[in-house]
Protein backbone atom coordinates (compact mmCIF):
# COMPACT_ATOMS: atom_id res chain seq x y z
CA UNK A 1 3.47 -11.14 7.47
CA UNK A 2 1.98 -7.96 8.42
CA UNK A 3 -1.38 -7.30 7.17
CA UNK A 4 -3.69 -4.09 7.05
CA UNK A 5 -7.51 -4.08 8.36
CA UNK A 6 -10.31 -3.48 5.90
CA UNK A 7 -10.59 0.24 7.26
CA UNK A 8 -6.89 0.65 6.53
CA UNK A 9 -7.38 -0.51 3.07
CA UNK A 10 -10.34 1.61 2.38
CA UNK A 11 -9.08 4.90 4.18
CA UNK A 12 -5.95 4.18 1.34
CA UNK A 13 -8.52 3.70 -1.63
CA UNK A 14 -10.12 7.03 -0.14
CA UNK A 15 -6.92 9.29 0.65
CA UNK A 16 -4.56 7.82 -1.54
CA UNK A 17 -1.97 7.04 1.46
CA UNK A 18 -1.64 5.72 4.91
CA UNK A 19 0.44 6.57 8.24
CA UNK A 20 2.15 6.15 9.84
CA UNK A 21 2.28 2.23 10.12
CA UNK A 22 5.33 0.75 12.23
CA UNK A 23 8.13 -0.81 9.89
CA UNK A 24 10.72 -1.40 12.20
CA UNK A 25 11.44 -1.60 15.72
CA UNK A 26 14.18 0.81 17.53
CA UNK A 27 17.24 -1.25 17.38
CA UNK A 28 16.47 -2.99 14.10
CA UNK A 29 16.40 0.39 12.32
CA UNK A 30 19.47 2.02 14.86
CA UNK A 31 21.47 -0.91 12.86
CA UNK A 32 20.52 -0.50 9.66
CA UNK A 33 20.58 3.41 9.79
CA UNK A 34 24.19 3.04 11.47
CA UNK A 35 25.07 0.67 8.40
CA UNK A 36 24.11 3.14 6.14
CA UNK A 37 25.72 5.41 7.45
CA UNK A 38 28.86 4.45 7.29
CA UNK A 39 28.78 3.79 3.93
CA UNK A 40 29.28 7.46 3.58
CA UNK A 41 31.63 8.19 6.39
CA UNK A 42 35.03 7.98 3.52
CA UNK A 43 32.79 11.02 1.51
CA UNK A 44 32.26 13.67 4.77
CA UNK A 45 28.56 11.77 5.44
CA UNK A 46 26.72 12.05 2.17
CA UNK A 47 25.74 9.25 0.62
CA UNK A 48 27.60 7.54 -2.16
CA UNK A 49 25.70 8.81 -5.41
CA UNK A 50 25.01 5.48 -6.45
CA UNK A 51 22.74 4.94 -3.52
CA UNK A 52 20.36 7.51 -5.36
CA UNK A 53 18.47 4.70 -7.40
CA UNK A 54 18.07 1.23 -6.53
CA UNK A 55 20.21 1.18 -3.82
CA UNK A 56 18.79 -2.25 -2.83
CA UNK A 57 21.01 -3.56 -5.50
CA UNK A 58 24.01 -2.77 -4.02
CA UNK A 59 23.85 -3.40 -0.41
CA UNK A 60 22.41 -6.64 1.49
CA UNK A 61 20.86 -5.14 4.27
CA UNK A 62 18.95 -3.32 1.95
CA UNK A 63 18.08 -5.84 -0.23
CA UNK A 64 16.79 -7.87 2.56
CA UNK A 65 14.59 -4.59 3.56
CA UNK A 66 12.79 -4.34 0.23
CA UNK A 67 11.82 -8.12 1.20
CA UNK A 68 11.24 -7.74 4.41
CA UNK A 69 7.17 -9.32 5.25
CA UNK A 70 6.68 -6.27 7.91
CA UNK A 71 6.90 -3.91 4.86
CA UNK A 72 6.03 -6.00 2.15
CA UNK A 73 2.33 -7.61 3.75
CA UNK A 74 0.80 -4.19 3.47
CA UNK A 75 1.89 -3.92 -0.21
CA UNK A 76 0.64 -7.24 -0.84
CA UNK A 77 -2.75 -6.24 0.90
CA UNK A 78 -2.92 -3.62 -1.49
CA UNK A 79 -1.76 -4.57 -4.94
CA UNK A 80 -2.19 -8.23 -4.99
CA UNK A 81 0.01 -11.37 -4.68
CA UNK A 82 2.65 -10.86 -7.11
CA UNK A 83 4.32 -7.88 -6.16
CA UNK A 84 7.50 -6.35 -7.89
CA UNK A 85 10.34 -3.77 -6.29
CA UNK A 86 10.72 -1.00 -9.38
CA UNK A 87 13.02 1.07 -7.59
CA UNK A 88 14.45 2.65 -4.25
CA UNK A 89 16.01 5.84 -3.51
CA UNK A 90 17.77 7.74 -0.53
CA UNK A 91 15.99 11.18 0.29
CA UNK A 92 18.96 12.90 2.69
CA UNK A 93 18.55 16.31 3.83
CA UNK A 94 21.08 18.19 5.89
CA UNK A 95 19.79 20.86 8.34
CA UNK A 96 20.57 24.27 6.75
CA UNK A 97 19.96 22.30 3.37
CA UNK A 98 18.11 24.10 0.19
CA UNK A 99 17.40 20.81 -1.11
CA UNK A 100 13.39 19.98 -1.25
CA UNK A 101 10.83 18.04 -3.38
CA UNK A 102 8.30 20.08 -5.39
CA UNK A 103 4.95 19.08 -5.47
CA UNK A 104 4.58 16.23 -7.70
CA UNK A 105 2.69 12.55 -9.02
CA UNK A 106 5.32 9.79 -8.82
CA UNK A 107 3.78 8.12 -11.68
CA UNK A 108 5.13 11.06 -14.20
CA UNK A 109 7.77 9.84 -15.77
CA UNK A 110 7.70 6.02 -14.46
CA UNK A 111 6.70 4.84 -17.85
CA UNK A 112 4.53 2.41 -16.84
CA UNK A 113 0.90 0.51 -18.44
CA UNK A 114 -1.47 1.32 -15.58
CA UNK A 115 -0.92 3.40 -11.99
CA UNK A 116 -1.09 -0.10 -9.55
CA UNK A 117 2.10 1.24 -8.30
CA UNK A 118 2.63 2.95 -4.98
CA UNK A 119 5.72 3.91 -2.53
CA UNK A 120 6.85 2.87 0.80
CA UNK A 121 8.68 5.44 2.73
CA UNK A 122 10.57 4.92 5.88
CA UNK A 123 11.91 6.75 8.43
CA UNK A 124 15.44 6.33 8.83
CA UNK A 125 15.32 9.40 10.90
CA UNK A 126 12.61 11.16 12.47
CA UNK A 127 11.37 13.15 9.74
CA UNK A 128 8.91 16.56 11.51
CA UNK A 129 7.98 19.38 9.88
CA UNK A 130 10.94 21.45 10.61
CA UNK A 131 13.10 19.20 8.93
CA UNK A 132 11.06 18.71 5.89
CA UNK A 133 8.77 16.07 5.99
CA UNK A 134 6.94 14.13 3.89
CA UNK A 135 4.01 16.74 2.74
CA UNK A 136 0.60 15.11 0.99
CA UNK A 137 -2.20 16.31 -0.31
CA UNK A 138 -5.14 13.51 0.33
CA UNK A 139 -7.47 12.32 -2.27
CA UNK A 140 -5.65 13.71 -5.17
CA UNK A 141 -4.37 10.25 -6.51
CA UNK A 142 -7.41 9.35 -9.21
CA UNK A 143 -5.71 11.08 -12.22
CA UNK A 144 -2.78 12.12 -14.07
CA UNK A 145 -1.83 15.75 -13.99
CA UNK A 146 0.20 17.59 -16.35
CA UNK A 147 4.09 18.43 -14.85
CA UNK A 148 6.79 20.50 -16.31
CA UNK A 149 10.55 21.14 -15.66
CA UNK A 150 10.95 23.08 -12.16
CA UNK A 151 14.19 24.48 -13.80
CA UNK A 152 15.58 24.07 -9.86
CA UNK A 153 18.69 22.59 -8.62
CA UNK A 154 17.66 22.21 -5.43
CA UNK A 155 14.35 19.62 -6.72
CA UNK A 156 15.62 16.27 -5.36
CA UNK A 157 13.42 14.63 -8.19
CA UNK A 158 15.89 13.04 -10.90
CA UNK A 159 13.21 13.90 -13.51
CA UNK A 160 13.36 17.80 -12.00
CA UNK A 161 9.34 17.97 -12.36
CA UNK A 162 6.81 20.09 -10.68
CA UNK A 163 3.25 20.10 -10.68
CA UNK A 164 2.19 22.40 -13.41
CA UNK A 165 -1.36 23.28 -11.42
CA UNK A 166 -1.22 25.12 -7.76
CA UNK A 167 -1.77 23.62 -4.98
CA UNK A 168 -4.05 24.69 -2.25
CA UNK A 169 -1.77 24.50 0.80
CA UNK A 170 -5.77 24.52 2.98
CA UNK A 171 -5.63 20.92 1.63
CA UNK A 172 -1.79 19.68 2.53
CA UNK A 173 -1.27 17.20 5.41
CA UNK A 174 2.12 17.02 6.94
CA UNK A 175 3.57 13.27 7.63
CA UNK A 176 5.23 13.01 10.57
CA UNK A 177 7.26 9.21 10.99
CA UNK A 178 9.54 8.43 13.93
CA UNK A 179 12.25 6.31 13.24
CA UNK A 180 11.42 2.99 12.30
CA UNK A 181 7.78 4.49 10.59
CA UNK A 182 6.72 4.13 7.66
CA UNK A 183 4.08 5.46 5.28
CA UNK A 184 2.75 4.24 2.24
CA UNK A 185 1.42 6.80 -0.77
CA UNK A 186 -0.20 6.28 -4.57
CA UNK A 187 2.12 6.75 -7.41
CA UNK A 188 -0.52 9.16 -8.61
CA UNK A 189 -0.90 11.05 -5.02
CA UNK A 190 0.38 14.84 -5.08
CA UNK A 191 3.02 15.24 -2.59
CA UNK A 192 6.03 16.84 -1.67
CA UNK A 193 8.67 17.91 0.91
CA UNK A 194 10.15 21.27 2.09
CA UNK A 195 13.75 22.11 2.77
CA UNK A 196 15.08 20.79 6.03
CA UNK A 197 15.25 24.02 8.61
CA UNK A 198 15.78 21.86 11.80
CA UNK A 199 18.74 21.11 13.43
CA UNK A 200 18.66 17.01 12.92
CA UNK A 201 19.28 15.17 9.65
CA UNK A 202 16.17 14.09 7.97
CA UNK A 203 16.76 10.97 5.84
CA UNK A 204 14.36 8.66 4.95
CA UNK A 205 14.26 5.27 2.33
CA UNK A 206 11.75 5.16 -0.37
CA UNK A 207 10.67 1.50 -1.55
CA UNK A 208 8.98 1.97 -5.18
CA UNK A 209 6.35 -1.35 -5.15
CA UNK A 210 4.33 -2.64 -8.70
CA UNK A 211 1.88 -5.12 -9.66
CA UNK A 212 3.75 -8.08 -10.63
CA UNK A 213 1.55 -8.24 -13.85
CA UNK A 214 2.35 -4.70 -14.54
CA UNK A 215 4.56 -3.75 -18.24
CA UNK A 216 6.22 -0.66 -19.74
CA UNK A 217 4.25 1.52 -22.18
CA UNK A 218 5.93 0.20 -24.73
CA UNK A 219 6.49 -2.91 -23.76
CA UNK A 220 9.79 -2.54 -21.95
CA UNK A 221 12.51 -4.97 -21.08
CA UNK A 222 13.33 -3.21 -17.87
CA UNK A 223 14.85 -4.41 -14.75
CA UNK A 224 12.67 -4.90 -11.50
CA UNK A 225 13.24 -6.99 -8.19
CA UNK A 226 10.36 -10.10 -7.38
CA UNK A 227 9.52 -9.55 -3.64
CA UNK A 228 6.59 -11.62 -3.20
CA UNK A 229 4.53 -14.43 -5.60
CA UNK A 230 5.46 -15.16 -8.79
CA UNK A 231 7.64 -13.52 -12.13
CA UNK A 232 5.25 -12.88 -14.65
CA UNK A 233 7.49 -12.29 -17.37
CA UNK A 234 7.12 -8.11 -17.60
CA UNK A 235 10.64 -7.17 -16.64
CA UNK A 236 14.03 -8.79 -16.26
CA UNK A 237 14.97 -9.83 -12.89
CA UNK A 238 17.04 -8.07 -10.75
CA UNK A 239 19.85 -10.04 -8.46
CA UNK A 240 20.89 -9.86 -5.15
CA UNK A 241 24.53 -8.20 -3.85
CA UNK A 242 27.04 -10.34 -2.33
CA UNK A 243 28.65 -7.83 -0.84
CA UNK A 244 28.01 -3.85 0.03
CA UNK A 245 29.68 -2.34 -3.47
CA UNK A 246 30.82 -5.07 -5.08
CA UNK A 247 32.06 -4.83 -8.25
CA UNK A 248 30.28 -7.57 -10.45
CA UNK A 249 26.72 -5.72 -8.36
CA UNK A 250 27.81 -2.34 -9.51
CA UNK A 251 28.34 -3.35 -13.09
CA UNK A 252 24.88 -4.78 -13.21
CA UNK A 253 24.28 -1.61 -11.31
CA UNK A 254 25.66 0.72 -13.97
CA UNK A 255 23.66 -1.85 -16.67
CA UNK A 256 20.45 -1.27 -15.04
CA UNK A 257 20.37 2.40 -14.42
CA UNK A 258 20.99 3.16 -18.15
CA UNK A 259 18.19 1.27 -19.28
CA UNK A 260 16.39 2.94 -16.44
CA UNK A 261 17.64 6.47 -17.02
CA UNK A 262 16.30 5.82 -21.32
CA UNK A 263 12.75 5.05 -20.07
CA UNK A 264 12.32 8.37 -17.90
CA UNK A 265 14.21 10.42 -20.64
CA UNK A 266 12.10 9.38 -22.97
CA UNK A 267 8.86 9.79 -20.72
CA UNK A 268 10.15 13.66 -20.20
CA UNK A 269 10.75 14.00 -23.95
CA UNK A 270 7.21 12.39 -24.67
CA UNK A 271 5.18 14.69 -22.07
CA UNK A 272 6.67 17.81 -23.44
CA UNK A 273 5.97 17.09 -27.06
CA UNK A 274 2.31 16.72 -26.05
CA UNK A 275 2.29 19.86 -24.37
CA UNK A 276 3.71 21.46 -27.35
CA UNK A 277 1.32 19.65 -29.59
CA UNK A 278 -1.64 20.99 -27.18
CA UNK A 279 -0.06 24.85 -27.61
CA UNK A 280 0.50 24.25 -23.68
């Protein structure tokens, strides 16, 4: 399993991310990209929309990803034994694309008890700064900030949030992965991407990771994935697909997503009845 060193783990504590780390060597992730791939060759390219959350639940290879030691180990190193997958998500730009991600905290809407929660994101393509890479802003991960609806089609984010305070772009650091990279970010770290204005594809796999001892706010009964240790009993237990799309995986698919799509509705609906109740 692949493990971090002590300055890794304290540059993380410090910054509130790390890369890049290698994931993947060059044919492993050729393969897998290739796979994926074709999974949207019938629709002109672009991915199937169900491969937007939790795609992990309906295709093997990706399954086996979200378990894989090489990626898991670091996540391990940094949130403890019993590790959980809470969610994964394609983030596909085309060159020429408007799409983007405004500048955001993952841990807005996610619902959850405590922030001991962080993303893995890997390069299924080379992602640079002309075709919108990862953008970060280090050391802003140690609190919650307020968001509010970007009101922008373009947002990639499913909750459509942006960060209601400016950011200093003096303080952004670009993350540049080659294929096969990955890096690994703070729920709570302010980041973002900008549209893609190269000529290549930029597409890249984002691996949401939680403490295994982790709950919902309120207690929820939602659905996660055990990677690594033991279930502790905070979320229902996600199975593996037999098959890319298969039919009994996409009805637990569809199954899962509601209850999924309820928590960060009402998360939305909560956050802007405080603001409301501040005059905000």
């Amino acid at each position: 399993m692949t493990t971090l060193s002590a300055e890794a783990i304290a540059a993380y504590k410090d910054e509130g991310y790390l890369a890049p780390i290698r994931a993947l060597p060059g044919d492993e992730l050729v393969s897998l990209r290739d796979h994926v791939f074709r999974l949207g060759a019938a629709r002109g390219g672009q991915l199937p929309p169900a491969l937007n959350m939790k795609a992990h639940l309906l295709v093997p290879c990706l399954w086996d990803l979200v378990h894989d030691s090489r990626i898991v180990g670091p996540v391990v190193d940094l949130l403890g034994e019993d590790i959980l997958c809470w969610g994964s998500s394609f983030f596909d730009k085309a060159p020429g694309s408007p799409h983007h991600v405004h500048w955001h905290q993952d841990s807005s809407y996610w619902g959850l008890e405590r922030p001991d929660a962080l993303t893995v994101w890997i390069a299924f393509t080379r992602s640079d700064t002309a075709n919108g890479c990862l953008r970060v802003v280090p050391g802003s991960h140690r609190e919650q900030l307020r968001h509010v609806n970007a009101g922008d089609p373009a947002n990639m984010l499913s909750g459509g949030e942006v960060l209601a305070a400016k950011v200093d772009e003096d303080t952004v650091r670009d993350v540049v992965l080659a294929p096969g990279e990955m890096s690994i970010h703070h729920q709570r770290l302010i980041h973002g991407s900008r549209p893609n204005t190269g000529t290549e594809r930029r597409m890249g796999f984002a691996i949401r990771y939680i403490a295994g001892d982790l709950k919902g706010l309120r207690n929820d009964r939602s659905y996660a994935t055990l990677v690594h240790g033991r279930d502790l009993g905070g979320f229902e237990i996600e199975q593996a697909p037999c098959k890319d799309m298969d039919p009994d995986a996409l009805r637990r698919h569809g199954t899962i997503l509601r209850k999924f799509n309820n928590i960060i509705r009402r998360e939305i609906a909560r956050h802007q009845s405080e603001d409301t109740d501040a005059g905000a």
